[in-house]
Protein backbone atom coordinates (compact mmCIF):
# COMPACT_ATOMS: atom_id res chain seq x y z
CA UNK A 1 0.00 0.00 0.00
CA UNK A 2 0.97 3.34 -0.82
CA UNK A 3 0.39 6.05 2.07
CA UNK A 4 1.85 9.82 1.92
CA UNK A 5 3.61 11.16 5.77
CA UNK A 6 2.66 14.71 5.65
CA UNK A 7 6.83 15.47 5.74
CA UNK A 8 8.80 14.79 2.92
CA UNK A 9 12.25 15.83 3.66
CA UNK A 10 12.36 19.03 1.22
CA UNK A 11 15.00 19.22 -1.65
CA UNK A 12 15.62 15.64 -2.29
CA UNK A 13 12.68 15.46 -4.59
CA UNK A 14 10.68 18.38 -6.75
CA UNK A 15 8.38 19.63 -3.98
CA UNK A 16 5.91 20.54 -6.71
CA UNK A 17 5.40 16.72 -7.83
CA UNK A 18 1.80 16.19 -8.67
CA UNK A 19 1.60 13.72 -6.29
CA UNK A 20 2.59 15.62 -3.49
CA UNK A 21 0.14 17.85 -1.60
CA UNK A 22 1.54 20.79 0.89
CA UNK A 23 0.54 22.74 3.64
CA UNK A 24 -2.94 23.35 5.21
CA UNK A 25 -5.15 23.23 1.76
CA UNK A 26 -7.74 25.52 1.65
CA UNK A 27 -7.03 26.76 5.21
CA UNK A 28 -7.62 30.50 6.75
CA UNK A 29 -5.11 32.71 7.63
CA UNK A 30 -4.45 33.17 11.31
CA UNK A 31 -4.20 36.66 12.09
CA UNK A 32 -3.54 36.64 15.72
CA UNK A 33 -1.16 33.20 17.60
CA UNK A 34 -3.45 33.92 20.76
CA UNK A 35 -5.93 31.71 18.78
CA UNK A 36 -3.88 29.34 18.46
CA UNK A 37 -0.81 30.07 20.95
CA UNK A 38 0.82 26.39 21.53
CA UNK A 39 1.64 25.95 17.93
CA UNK A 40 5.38 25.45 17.30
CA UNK A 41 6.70 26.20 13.66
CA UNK A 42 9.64 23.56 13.76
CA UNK A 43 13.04 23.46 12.07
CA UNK A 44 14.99 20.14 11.51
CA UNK A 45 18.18 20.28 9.62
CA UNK A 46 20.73 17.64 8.65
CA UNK A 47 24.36 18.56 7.72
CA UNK A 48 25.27 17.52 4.38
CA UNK A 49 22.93 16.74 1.51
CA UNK A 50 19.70 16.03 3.48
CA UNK A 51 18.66 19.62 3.31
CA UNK A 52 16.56 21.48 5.75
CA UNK A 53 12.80 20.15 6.56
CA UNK A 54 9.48 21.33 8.62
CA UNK A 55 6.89 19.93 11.30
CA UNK A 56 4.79 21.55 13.16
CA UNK A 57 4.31 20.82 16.98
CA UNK A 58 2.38 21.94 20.05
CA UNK A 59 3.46 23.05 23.69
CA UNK A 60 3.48 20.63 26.92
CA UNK A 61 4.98 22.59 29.27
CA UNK A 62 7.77 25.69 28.99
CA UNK A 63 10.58 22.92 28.31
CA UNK A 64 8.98 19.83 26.47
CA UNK A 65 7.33 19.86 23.28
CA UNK A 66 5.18 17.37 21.26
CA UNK A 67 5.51 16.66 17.44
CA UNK A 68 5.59 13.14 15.18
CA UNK A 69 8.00 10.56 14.68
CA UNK A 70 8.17 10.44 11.13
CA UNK A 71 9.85 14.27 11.49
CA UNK A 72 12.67 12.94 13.29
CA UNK A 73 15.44 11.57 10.60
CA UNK A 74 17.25 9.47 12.81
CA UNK A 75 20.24 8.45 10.10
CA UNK A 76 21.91 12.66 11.31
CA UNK A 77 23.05 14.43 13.53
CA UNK A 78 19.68 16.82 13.52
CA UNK A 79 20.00 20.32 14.30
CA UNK A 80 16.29 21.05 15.45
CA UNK A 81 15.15 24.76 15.99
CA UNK A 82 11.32 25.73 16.64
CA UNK A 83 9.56 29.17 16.71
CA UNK A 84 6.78 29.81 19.24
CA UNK A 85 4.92 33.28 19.96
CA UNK A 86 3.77 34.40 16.63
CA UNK A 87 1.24 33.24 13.66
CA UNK A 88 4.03 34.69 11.27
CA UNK A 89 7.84 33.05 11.79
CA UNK A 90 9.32 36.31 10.07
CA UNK A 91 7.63 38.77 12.67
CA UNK A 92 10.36 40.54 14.67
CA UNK A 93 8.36 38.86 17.76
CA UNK A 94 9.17 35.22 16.70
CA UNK A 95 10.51 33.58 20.07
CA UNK A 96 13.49 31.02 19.02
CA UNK A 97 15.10 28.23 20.96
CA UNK A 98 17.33 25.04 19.89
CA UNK A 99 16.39 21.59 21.45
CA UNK A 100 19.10 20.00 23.34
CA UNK A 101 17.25 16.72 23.97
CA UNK A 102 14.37 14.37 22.32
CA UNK A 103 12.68 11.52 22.49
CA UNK A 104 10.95 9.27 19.52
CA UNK A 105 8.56 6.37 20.94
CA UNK A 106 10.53 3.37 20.88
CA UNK A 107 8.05 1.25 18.92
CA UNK A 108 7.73 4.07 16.15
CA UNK A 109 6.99 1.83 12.99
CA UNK A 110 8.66 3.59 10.34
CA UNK A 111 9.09 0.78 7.82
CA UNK A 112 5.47 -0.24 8.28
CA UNK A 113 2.47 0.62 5.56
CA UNK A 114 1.06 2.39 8.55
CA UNK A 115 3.05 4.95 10.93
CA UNK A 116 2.05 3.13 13.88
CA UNK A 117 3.37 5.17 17.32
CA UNK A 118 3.83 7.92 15.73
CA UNK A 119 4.78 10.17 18.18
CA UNK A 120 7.60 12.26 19.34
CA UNK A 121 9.18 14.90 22.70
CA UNK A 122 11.47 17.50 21.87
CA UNK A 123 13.11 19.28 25.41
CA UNK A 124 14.99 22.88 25.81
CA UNK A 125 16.82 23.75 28.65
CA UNK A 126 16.13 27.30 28.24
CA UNK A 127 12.18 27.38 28.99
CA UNK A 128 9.48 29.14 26.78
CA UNK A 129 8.06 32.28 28.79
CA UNK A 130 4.50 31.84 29.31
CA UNK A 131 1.59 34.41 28.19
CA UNK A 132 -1.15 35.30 25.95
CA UNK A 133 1.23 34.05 22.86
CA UNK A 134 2.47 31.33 24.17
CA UNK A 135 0.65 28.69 25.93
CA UNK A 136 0.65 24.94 27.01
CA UNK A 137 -1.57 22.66 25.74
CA UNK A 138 -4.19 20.70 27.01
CA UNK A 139 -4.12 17.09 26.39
CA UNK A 140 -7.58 15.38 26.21
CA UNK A 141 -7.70 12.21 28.96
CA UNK A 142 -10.52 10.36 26.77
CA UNK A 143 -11.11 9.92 23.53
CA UNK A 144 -14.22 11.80 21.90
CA UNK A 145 -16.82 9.09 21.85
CA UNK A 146 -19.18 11.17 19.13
CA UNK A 147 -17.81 13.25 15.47
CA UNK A 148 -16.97 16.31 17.05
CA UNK A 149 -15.46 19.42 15.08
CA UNK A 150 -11.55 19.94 15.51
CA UNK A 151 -9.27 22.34 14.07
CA UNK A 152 -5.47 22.02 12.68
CA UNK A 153 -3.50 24.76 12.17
CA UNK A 154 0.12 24.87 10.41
CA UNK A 155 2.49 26.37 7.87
CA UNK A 156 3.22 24.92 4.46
CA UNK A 157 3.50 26.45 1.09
CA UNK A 158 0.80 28.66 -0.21
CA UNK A 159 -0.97 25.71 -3.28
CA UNK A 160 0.20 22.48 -4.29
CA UNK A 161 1.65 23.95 -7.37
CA UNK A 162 3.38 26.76 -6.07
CA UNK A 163 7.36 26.40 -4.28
CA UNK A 164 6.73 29.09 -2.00
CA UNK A 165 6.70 28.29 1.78
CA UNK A 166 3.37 29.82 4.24
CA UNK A 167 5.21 32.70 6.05
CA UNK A 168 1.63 32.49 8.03
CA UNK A 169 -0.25 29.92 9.93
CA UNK A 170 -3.11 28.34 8.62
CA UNK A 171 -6.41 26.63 10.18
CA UNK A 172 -8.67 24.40 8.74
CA UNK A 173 -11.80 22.82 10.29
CA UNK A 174 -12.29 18.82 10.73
CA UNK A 175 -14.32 16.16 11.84
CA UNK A 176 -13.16 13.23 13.96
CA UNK A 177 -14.94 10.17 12.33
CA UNK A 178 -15.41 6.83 14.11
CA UNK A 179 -12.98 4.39 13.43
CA UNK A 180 -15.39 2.32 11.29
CA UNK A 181 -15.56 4.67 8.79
CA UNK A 182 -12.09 5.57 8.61
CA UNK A 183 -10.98 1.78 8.09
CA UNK A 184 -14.00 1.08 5.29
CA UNK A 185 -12.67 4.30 3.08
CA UNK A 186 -8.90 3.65 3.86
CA UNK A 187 -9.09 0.36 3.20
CA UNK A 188 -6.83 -0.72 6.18
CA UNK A 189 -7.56 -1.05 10.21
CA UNK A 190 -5.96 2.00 11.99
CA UNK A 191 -4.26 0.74 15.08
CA UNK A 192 -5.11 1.68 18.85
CA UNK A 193 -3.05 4.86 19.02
CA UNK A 194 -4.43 6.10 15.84
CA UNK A 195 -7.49 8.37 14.26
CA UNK A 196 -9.10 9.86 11.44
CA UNK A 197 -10.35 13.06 10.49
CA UNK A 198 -12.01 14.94 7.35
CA UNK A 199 -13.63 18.04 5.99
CA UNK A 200 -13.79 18.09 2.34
CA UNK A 201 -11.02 17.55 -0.65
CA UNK A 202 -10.45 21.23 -0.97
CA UNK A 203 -9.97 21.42 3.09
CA UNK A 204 -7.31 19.28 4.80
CA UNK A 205 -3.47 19.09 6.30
CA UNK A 206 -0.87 17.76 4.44
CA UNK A 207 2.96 17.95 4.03
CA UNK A 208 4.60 20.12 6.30
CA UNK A 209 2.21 20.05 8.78
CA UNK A 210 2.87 16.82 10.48
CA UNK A 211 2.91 17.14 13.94
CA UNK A 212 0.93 20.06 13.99
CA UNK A 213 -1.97 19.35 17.05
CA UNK A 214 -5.61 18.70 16.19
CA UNK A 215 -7.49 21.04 18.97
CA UNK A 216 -11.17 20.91 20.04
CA UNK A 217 -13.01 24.22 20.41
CA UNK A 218 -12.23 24.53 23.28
CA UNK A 219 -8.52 24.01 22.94
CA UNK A 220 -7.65 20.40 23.96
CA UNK A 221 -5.38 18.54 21.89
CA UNK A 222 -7.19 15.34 20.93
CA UNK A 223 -4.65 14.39 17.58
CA UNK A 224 -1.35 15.01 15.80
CA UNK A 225 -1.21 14.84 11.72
CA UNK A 226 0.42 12.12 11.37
CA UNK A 227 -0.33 10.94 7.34
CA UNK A 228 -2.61 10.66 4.01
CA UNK A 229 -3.22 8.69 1.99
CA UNK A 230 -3.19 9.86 -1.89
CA UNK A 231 -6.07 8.11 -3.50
CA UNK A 232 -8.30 9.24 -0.11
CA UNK A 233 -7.18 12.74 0.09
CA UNK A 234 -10.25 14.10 2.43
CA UNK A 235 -9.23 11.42 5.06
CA UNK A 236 -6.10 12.46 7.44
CA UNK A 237 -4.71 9.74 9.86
CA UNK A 238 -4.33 11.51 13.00
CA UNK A 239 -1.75 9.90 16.29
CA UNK A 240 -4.72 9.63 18.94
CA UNK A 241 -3.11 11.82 21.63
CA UNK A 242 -5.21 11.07 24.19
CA UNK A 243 -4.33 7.30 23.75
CA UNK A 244 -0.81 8.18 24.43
CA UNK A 245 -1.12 10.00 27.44
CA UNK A 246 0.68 7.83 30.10
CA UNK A 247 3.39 7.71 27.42
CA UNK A 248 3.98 11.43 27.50
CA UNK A 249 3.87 12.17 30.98
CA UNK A 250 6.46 9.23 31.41
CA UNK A 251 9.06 10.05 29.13
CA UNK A 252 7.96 13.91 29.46
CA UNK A 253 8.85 13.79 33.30
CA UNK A 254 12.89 11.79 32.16
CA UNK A 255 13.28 14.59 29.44
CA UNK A 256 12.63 17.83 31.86
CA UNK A 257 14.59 15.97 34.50
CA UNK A 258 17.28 16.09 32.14
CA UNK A 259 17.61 18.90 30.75
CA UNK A 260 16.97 20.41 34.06
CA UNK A 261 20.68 19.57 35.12
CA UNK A 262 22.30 20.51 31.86
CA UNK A 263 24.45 23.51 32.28
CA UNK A 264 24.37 26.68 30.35
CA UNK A 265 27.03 28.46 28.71
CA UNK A 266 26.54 32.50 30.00
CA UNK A 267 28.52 33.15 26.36
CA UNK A 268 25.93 30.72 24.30
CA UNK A 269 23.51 32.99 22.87
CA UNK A 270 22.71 30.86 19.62
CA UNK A 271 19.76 29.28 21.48
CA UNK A 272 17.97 32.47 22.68
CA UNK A 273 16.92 35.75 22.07
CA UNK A 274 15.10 37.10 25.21
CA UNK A 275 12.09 36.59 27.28
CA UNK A 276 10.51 39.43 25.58
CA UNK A 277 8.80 38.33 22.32
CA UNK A 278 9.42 41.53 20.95
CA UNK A 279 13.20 41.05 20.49
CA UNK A 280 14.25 40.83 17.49
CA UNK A 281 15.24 37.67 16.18
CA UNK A 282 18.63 36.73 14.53
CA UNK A 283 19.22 38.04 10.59
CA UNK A 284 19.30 34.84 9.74
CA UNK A 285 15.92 33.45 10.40
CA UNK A 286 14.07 30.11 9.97
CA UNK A 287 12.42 31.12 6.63
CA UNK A 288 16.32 32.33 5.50
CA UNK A 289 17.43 29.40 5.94
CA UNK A 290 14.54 27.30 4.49
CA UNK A 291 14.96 29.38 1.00
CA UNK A 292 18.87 29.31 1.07
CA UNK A 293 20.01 27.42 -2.22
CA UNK A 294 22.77 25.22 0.17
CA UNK A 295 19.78 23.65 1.35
């Protein structure tokens, strides 16, 4: 079976193949992050030929951070940098930090035809500051028993046809679906830790926007975009969050612990630019490097 992640690592194939879908399709702009203010624009880079790539993600707590698996390229040495605090990563508020520590589930079925576990912590040592822009997330405990309305919000390029990369965040709207559904139209069981979701073909997450959360109206995270089929493109596989719960406060708890005893350089300044998210960011920003022709 074919299946589509919603990452393909950029620049090793034409990112305008006609089989390849990108960013939040059809989605709204987000004009203000306080809508959706524990969405994390996220940065993974390999040295070498493997190019630069992007995931979204969503805040746990002001050091640990939740994204997908299938982001994590675990043949490098990853350089991973996220962006928190702002709907647009090349505002001068954009609040910047390196991860010094992560975490991929250690049953993360990458060769499978289905990303089973897929789910992922990233850690800082240098903690997110808290406020209207930037706030944790709320995991769901349960599982919605009934097809509620959820929304996903992430950055990707601007069509499927064009090259250009979302500057902004985008939202669309989607409906959890019970699993019978989702198997009949897939044409596959999903496992335990997984979920579906649709709106329509012209509304839906795609490349670039795995690991971005799937949030009720009220703000709990219930999903993570996890991957899409081609031939059923109104049907997104979603990691059931809430099903993975236990998991994240366990490993959650050994990440903070240790990056809580890491020590900090007074001269490293690479990682941070200030508490205030009005500081202005390094020149060369996320989006800079994303467009450089090295990558």
């Amino acid at each position: 079976m074919v299946f589509l992640s919603l990452i393909i690592f950029p620049f090793l194939v034409p990112l305008c193949s006609s089989e390849i879908q990108t960013l939040v399709v059809g989605g709204r702009n987000v004009s203000d992050i306080g809508r959706f203010p524990h969405a994390l624009y996220i940065l993974f880079t390999c040295p070498g030929e493997t190019g630069t790539w992007l995931c979204g993600g969503s805040i746990l707590t002001q050091n640990i951070f939740l994204t997908a698996a299938h982001c994590m390229n675990m043949q490098c040495d990853m350089k991973i940098e996220i962006v928190a605090g702002t709907e647009n990563v090349e505002k001068a508020k954009s609040i910047i930090r390196i991860i010094d520590k992560y975490y991929r589930h250690e049953y993360f079925d990458e060769q499978g035809p289905t990303l089973r576990n897929d789910i992922a912590l990233l850690a800082v040592k240098m903690p997110l500051p808290l406020g209207r822009n930037v706030k944790r997330v709320v995991l769901n405990q349960h599982f919605p028993n009934n097809t509620i309305m959820v929304a996903v919000a992430g950055w990707g390029r601007f069509s499927e046809t064009s090259t250009d990369l979302s500057k902004n965040l985008k939202y669309v709207w989607q409906f959890i679906k019970p699993k019978i559904y989702c198997q009949k139209c897939l044409g596959e069981p999903l496992w335990s830790g997984q979920m579906c979701a649709s709106n329509d073909v012209k509304h839906y997450p795609t490349i670039h926007d795995s690991g971005c959360a799937l949030v009720t109206k009220s703000g709990r995270q219930v999903g993570l975009v996890s991957y899409r089929i081609p031939t059923v493109p109104d049907i997104v596989v979603y990691t059931n969050v809430s099903h993975f719960v236990p998991w994240i406060r366990k490993h959650a708890r050994k990440l903070s612990c240790a990056v809580s005893k890491m020590k900090r350089d007074p001269k490293e300044n690479d990682d941070y630019y200030g508490e205030d998210p009005n500081v202005e960011p390094d020149k060369d920003t996320l989006m800079h490097k994303l467009h450089r022709p090295d990558n």
